[in-house]
Protein backbone atom coordinates (compact mmCIF):
# COMPACT_ATOMS: atom_id res chain seq x y z
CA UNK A 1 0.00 0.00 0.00
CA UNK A 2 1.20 3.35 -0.73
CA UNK A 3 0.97 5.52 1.97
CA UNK A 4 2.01 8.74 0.01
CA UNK A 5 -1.24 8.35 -1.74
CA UNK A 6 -3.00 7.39 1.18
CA UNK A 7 -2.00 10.48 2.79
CA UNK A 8 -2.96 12.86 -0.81
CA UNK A 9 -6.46 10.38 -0.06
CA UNK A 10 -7.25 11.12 3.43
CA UNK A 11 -10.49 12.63 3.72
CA UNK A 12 -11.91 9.27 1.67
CA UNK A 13 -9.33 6.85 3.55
CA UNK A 14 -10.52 8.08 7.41
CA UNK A 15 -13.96 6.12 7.15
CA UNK A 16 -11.75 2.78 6.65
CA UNK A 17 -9.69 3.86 9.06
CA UNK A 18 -12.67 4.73 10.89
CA UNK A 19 -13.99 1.84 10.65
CA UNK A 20 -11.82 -0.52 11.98
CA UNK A 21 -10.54 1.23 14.96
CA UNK A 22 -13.66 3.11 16.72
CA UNK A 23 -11.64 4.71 19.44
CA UNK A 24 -9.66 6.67 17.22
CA UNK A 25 -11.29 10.01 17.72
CA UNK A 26 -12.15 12.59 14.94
CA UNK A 27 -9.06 14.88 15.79
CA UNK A 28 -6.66 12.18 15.99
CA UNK A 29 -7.60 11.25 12.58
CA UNK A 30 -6.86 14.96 11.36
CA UNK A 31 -3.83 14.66 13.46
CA UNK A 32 -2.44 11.53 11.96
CA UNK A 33 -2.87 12.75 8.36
CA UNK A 34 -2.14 9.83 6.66
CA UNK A 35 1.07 8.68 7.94
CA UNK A 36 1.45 5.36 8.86
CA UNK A 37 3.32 5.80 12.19
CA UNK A 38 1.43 8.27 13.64
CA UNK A 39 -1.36 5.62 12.97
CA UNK A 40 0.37 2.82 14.46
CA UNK A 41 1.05 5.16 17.40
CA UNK A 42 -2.28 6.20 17.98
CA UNK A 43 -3.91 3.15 17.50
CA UNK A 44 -1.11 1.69 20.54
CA UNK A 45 -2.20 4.71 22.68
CA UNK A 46 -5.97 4.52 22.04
CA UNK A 47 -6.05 0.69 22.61
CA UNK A 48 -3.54 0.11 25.39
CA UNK A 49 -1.43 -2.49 23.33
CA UNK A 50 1.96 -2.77 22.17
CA UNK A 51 3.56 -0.93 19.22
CA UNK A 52 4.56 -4.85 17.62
CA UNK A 53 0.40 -5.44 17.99
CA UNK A 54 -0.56 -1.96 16.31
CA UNK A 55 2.17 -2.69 13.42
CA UNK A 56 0.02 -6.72 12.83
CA UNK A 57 -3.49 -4.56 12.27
CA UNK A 58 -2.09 -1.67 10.37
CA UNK A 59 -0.35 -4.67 8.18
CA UNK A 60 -3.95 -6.66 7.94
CA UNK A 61 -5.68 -3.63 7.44
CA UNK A 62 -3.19 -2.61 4.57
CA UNK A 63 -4.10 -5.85 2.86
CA UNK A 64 -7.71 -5.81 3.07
CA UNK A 65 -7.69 -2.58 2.02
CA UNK A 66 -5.24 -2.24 -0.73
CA UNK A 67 -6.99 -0.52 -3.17
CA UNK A 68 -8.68 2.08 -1.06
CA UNK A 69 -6.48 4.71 -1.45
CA UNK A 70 -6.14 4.23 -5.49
CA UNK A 71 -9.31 1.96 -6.75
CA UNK A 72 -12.59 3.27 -7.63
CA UNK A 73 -15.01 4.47 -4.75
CA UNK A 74 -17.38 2.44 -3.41
């Protein structure tokens, strides 16, 4: 997944993002911008669990979602 278009893609990436990890508030989805560390990190934070956990979803999400950022809309 390419997270340089990910982050051009935000706005219409967040309600994936969204969607998998409730906790994640509306201004730390602003704040993390579409960079991938500031997602792991806030995704460790928001969910009490280790950074090595937060890397294992980012990396499933990445693969479910692989076309998000560049595919057609849904």
């Amino acid at each position: 997944m390419n997270w340089n278009q990910i982050e051009g893609n935000w706005k219409r990436v967040q309600g994936a993002v969204r969607d998998q990890w409730e906790l994640l508030s509306d201004d730390r989805l602003e704040r993390i911008a579409g960079k991938r560390d500031q997602l792991v990190g806030n995704i460790q934070e928001s969910y009490g669990i280790e950074r090595e956990e937060a890397e294992r979803q980012v990396m499933a999400w990445e693969m479910r979602n692989a076309l998000l950022a560049t595919g057609p809309m849904k």
